[in-house]
N, C-alpha and C. Protein backbone atom coordinates (compact mmCIF):
# COMPACT_ATOMS: atom_id res chain seq x y z
N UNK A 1 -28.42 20.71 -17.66
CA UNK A 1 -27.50 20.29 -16.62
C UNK A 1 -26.12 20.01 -17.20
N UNK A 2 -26.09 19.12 -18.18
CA UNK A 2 -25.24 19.14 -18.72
C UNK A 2 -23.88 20.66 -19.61
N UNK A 3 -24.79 21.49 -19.71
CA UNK A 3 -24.32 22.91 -19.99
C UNK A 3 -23.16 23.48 -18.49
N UNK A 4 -24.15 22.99 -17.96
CA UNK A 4 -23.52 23.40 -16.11
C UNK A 4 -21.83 22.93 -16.20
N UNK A 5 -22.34 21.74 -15.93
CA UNK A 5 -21.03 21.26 -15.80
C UNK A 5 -19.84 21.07 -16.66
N UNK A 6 -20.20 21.47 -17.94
CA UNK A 6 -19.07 21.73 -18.67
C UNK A 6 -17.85 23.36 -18.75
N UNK A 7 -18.84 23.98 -17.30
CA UNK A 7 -18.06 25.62 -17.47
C UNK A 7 -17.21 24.86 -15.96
N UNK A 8 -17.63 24.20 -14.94
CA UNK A 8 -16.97 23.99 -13.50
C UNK A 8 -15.43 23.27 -14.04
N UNK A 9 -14.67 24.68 -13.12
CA UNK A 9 -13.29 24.07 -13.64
C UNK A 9 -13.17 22.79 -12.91
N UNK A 10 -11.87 21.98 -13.28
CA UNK A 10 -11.28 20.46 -12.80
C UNK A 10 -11.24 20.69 -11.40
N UNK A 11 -10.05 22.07 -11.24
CA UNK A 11 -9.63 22.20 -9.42
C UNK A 11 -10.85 22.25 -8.79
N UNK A 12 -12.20 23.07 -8.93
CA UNK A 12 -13.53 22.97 -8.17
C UNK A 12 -14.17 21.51 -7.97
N UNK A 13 -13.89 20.77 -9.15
CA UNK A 13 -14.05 19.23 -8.62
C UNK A 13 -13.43 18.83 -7.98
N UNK A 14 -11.77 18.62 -7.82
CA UNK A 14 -11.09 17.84 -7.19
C UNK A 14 -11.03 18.49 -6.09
N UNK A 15 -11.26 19.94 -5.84
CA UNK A 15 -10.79 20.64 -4.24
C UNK A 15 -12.57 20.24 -3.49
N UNK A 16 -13.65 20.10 -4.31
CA UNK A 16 -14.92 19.08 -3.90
C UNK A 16 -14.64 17.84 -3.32
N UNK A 17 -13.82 16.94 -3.84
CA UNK A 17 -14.17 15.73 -3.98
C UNK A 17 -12.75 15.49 -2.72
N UNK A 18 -11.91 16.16 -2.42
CA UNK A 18 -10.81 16.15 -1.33
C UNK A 18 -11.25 17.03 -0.23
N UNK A 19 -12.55 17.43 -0.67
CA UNK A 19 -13.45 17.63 0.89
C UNK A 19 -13.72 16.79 1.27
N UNK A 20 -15.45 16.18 0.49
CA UNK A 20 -15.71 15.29 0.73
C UNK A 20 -15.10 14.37 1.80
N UNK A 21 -14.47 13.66 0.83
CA UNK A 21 -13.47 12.42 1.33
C UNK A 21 -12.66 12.30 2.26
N UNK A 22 -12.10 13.65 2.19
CA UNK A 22 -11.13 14.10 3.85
C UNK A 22 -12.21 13.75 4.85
N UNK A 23 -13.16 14.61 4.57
CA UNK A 23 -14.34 15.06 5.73
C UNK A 23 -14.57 13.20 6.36
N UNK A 24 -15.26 12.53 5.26
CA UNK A 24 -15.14 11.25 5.78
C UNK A 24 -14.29 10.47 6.36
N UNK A 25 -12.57 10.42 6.05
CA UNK A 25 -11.88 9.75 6.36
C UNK A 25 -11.58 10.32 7.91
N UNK A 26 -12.13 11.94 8.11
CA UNK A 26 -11.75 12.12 9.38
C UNK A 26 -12.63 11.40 9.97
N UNK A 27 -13.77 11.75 10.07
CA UNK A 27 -15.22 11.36 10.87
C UNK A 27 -14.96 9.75 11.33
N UNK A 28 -14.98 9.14 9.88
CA UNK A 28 -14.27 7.70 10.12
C UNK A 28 -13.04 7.04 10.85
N UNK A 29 -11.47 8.06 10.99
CA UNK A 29 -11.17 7.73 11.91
C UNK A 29 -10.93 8.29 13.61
N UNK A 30 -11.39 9.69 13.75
CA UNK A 30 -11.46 9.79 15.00
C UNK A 30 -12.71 9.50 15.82
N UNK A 31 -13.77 9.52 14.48
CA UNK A 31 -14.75 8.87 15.83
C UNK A 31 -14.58 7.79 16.53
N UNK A 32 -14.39 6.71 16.31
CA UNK A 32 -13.12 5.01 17.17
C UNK A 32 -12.98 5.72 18.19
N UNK A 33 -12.65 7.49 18.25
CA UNK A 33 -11.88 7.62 19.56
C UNK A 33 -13.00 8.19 20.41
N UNK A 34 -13.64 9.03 19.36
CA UNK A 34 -14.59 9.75 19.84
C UNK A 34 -14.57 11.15 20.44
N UNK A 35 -13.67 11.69 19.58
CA UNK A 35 -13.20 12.64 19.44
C UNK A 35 -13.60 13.57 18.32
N UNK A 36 -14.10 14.77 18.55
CA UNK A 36 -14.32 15.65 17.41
C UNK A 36 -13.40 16.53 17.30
N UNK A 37 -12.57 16.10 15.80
CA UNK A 37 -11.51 16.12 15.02
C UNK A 37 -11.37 17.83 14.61
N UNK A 38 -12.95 18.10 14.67
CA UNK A 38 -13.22 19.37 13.43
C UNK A 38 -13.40 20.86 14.07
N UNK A 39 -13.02 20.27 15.47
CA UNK A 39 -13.01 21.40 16.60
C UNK A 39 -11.60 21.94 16.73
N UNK A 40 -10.45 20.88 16.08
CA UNK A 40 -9.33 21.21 16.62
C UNK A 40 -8.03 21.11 14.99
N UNK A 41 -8.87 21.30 14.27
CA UNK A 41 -8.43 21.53 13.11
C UNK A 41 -8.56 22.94 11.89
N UNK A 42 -8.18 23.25 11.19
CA UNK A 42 -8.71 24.36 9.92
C UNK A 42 -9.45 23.39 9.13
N UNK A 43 -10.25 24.38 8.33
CA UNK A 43 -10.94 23.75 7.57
C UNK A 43 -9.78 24.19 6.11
N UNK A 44 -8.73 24.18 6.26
CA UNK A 44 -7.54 23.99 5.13
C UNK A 44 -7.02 22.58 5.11
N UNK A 45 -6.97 22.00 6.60
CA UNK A 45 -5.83 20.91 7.06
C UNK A 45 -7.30 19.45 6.50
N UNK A 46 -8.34 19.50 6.19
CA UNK A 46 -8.96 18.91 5.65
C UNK A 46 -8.48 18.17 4.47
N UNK A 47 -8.43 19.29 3.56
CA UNK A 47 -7.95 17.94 2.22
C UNK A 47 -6.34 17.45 2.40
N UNK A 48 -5.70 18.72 3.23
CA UNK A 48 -4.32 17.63 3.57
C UNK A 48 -4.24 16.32 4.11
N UNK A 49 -5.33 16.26 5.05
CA UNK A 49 -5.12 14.89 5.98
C UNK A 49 -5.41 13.91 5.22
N UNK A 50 -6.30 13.72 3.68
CA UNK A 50 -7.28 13.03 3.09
C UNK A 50 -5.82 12.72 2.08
N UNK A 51 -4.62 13.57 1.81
CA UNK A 51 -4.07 13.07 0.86
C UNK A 51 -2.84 11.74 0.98
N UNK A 52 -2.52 11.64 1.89
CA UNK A 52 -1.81 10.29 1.77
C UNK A 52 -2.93 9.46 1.89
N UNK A 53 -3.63 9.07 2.56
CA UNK A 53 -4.29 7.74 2.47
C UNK A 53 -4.69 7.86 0.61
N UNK A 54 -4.88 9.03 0.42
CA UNK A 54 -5.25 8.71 -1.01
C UNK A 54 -4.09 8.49 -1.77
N UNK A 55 -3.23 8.80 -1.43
CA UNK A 55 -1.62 8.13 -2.61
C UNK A 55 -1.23 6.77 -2.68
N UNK A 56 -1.90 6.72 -0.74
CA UNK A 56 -0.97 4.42 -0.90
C UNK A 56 -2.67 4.02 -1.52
N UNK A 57 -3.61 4.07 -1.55
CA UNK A 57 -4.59 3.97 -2.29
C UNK A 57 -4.38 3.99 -3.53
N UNK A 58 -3.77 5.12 -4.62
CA UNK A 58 -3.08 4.61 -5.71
C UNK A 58 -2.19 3.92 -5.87
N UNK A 59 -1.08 4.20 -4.88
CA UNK A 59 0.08 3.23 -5.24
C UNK A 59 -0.43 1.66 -5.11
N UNK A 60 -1.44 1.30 -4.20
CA UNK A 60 -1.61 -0.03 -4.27
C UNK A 60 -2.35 -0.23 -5.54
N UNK A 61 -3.08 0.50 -6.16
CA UNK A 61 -3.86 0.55 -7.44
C UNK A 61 -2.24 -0.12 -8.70
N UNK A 62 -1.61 0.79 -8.49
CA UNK A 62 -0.78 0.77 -9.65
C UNK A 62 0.01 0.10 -9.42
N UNK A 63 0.24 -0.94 -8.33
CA UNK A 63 0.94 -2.19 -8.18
C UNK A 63 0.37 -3.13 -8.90
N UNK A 64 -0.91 -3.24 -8.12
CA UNK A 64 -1.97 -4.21 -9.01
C UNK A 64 -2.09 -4.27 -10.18
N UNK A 65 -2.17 -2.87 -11.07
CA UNK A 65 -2.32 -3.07 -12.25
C UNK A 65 -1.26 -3.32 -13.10
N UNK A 66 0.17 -3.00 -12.46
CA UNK A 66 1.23 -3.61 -13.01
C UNK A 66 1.63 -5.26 -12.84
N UNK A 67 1.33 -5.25 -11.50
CA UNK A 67 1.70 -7.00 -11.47
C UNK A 67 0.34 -7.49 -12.26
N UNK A 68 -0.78 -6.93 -12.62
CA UNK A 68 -2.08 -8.06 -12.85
C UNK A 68 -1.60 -8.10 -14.43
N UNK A 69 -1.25 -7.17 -14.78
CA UNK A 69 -0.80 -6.72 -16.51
C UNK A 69 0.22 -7.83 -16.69
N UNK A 70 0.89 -8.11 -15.52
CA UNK A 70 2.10 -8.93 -15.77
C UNK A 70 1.28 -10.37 -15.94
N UNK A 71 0.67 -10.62 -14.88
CA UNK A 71 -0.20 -12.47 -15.03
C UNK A 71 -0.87 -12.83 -16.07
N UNK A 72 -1.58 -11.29 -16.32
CA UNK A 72 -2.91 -11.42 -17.08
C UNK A 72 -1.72 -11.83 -18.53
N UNK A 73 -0.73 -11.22 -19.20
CA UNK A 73 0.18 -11.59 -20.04
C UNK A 73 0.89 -12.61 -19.78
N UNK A 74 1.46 -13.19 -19.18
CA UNK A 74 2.09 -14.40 -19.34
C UNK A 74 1.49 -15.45 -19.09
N UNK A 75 0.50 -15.70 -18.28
CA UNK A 75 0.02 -16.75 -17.95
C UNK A 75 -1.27 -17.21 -18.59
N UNK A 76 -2.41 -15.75 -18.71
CA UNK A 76 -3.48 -16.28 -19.42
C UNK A 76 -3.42 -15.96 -21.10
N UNK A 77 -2.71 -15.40 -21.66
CA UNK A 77 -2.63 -15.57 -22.70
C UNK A 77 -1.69 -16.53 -23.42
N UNK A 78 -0.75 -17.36 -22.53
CA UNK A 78 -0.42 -18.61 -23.30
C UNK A 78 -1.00 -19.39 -23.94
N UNK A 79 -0.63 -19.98 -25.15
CA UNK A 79 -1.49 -20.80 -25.95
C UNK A 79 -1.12 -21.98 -25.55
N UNK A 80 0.50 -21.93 -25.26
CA UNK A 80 0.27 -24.01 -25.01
C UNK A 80 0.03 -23.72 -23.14
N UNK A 81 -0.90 -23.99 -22.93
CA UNK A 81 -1.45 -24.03 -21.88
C UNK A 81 -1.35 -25.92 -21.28
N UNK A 82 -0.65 -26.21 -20.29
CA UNK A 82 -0.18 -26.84 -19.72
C UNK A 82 -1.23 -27.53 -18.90
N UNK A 83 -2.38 -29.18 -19.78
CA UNK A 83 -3.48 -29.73 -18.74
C UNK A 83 -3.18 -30.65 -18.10
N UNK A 84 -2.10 -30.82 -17.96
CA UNK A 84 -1.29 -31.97 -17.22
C UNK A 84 -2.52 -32.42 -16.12
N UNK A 85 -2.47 -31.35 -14.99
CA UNK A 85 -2.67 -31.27 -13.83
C UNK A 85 -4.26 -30.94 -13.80
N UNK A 86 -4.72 -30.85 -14.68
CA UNK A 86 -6.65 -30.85 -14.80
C UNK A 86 -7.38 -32.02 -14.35
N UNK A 87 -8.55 -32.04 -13.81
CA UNK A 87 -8.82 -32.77 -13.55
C UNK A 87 -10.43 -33.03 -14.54
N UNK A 88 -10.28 -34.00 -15.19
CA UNK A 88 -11.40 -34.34 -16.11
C UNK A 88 -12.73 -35.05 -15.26
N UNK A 89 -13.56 -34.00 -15.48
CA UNK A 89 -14.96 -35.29 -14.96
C UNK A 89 -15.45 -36.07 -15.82
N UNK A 90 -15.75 -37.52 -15.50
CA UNK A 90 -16.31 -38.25 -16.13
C UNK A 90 -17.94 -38.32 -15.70
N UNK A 91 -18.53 -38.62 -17.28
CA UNK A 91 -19.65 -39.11 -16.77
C UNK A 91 -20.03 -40.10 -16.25
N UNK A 92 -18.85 -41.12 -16.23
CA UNK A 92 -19.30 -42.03 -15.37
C UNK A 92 -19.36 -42.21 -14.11
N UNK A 93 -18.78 -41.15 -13.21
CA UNK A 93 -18.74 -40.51 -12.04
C UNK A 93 -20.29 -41.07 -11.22
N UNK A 94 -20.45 -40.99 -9.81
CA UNK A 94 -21.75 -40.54 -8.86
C UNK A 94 -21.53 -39.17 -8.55
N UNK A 95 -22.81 -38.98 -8.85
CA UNK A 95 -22.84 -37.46 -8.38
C UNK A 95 -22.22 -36.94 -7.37
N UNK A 96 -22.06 -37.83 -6.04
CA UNK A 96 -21.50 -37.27 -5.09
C UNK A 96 -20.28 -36.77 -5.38
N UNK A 97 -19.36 -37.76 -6.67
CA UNK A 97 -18.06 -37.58 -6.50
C UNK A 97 -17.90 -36.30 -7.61
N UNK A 98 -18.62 -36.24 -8.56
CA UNK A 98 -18.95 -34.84 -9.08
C UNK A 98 -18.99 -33.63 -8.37
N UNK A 99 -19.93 -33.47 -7.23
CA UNK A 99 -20.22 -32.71 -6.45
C UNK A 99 -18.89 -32.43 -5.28
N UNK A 100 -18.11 -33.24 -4.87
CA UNK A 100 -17.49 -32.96 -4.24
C UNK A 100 -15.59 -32.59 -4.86
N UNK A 101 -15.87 -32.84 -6.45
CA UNK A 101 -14.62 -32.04 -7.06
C UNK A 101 -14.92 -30.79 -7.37
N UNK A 102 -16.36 -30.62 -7.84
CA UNK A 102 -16.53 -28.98 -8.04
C UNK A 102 -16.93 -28.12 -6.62
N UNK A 103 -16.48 -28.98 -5.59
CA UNK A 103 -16.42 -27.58 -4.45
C UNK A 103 -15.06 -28.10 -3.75
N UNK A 104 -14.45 -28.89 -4.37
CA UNK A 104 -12.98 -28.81 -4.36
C UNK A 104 -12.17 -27.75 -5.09
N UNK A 105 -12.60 -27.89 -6.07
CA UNK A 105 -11.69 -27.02 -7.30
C UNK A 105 -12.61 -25.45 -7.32
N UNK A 106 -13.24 -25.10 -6.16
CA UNK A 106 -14.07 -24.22 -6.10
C UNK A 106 -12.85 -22.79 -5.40
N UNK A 107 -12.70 -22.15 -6.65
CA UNK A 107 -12.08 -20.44 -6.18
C UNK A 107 -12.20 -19.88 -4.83
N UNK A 108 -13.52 -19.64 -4.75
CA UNK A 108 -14.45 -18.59 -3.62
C UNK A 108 -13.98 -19.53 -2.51
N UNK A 109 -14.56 -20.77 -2.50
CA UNK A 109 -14.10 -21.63 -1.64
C UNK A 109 -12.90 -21.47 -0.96
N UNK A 110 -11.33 -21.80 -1.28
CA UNK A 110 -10.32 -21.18 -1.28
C UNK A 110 -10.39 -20.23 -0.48
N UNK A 111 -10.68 -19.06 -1.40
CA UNK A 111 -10.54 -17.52 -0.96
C UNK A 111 -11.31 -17.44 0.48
N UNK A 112 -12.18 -17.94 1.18
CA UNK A 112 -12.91 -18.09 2.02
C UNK A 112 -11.79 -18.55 3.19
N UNK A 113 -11.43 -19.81 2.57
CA UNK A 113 -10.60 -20.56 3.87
C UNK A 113 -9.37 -19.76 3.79
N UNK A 114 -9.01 -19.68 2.99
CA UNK A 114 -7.41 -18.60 2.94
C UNK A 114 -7.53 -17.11 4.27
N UNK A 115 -9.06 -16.82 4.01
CA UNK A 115 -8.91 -15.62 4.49
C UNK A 115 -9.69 -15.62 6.02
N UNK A 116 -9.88 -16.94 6.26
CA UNK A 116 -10.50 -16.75 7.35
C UNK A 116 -9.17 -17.90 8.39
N UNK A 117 -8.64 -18.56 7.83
CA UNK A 117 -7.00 -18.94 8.41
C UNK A 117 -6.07 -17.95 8.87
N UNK A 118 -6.35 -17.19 7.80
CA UNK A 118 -5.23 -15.73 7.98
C UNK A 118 -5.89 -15.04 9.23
N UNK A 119 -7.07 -14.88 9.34
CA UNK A 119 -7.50 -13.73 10.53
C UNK A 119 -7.42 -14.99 11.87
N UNK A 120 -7.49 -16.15 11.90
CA UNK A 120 -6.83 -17.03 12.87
C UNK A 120 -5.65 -17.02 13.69
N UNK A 121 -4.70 -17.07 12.39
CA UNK A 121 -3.47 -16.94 12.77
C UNK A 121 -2.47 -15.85 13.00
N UNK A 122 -3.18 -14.16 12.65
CA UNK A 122 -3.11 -13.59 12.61
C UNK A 122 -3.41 -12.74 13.82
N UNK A 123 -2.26 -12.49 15.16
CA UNK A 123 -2.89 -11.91 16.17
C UNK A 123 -3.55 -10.33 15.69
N UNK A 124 -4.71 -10.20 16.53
CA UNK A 124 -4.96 -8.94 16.15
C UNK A 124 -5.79 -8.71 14.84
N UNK A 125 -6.03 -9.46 14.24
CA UNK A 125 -6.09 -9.10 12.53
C UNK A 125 -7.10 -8.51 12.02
N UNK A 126 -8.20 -7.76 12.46
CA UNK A 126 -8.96 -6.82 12.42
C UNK A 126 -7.95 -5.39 12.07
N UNK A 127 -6.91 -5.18 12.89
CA UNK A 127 -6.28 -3.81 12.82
C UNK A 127 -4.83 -4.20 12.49
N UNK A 128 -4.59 -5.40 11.87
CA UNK A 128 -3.24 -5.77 11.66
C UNK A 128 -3.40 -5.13 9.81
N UNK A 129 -2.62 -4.68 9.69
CA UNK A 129 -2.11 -4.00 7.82
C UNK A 129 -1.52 -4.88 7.27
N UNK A 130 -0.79 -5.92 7.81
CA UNK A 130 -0.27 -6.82 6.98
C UNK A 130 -1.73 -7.78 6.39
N UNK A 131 -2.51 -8.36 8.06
CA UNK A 131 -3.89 -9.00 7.32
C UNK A 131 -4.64 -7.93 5.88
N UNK A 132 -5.06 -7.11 6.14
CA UNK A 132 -5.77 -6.44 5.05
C UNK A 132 -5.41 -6.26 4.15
N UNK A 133 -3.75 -6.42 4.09
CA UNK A 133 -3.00 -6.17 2.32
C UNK A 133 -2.92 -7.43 1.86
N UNK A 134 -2.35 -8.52 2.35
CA UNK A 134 -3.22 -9.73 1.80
C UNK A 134 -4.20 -9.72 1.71
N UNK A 135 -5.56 -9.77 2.29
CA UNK A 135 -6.94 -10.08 1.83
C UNK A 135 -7.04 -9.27 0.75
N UNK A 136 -6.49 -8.13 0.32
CA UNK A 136 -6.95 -7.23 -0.86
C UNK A 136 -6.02 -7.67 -1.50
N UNK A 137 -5.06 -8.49 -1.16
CA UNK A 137 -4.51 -8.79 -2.81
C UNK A 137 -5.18 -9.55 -3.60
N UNK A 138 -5.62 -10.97 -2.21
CA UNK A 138 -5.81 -11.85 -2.89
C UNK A 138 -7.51 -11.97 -3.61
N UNK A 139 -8.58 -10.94 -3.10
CA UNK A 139 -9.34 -10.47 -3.63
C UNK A 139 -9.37 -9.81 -4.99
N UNK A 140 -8.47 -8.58 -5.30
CA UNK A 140 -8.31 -8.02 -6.10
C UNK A 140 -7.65 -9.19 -7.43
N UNK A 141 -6.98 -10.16 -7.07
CA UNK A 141 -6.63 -11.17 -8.02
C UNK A 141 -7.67 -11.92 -8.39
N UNK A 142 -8.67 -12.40 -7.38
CA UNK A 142 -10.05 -13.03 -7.78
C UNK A 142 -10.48 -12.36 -8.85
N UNK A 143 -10.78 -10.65 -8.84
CA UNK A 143 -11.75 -10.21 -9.09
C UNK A 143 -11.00 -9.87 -10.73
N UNK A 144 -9.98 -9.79 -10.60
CA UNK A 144 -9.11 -9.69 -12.32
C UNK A 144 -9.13 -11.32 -12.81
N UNK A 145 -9.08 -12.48 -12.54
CA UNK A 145 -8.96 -13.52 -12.82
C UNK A 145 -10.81 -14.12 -13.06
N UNK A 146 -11.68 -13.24 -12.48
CA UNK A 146 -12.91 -13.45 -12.81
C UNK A 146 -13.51 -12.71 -13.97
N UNK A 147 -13.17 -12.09 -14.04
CA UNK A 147 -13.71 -10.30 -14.83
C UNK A 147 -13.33 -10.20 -15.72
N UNK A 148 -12.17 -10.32 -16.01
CA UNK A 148 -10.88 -9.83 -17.02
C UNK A 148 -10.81 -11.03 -18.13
């Protein structure tokens, strides 16, 4: 198998894989309307339609990885790291009050209420683009600030 796939040129993958994905992104958005897309199209205009959503898809990629390159360097690799503002548990604490700083100082937590305020206050925010580019920022920052 491996023999195989070392003769398939690049363009046979990528003119594959901008089927694919077209094919889905159509299906995915005219069915909402309920409309079959594939009656009133070429099967050329396929990987065209698939290619911008796939560019702001990178470009938001390569924002991220430029601004995360930027945090991930200045902020977590400082050495004098600034504990002013930490909050120390003691053991002499009750549990309760233990228990209720670590789902204070709890990330996910946060990210939860952040993002469920936003779709509140947010008319519309199922199909609003401004809601979803926040929630993926502030996800995509979780997930570099967890991972990374």
């Amino acid at each position: 198998m491996k023999d195989i796939i070392k003769y398939i040129p690049i363009s046979t993958i990528l003119l594959t894989y901008l089927f694919v994905c077209g094919s889905l992104y159509l299906i995915g958005f005219w069915s909402t309307f309920d409309i079959n897309v594939f009656s009133l199209i070429s099967i050329y205009d396929i990987p065209k339609n698939f290619v911008y959503p796939l560019m702001i898809s990178q470009a938001y990629f390569v924002v991220n990885m430029i601004t995360g390159q930027y945090f991930l360097h200045s902020y977590l690799n400082n050495d004098s790291e600034n504990k002013d503002f930490f909050v120390e548990i003691n053991e002499d604490w009750s549990h309760k009050k233990k228990v209720f700083i670590s789902i204070i100082s709890s990330i996910p937590l946060w990210i939860i209420l952040v993002t469920g305020l936003l779709s509140i206050f947010i008319e519309n925010h199922s199909q609003s683009i401004f809601y979803w580019e926040i929630v993926c920022l502030i996800f995509s920052y979780y997930l570099l600030t967890r991972w990374v």
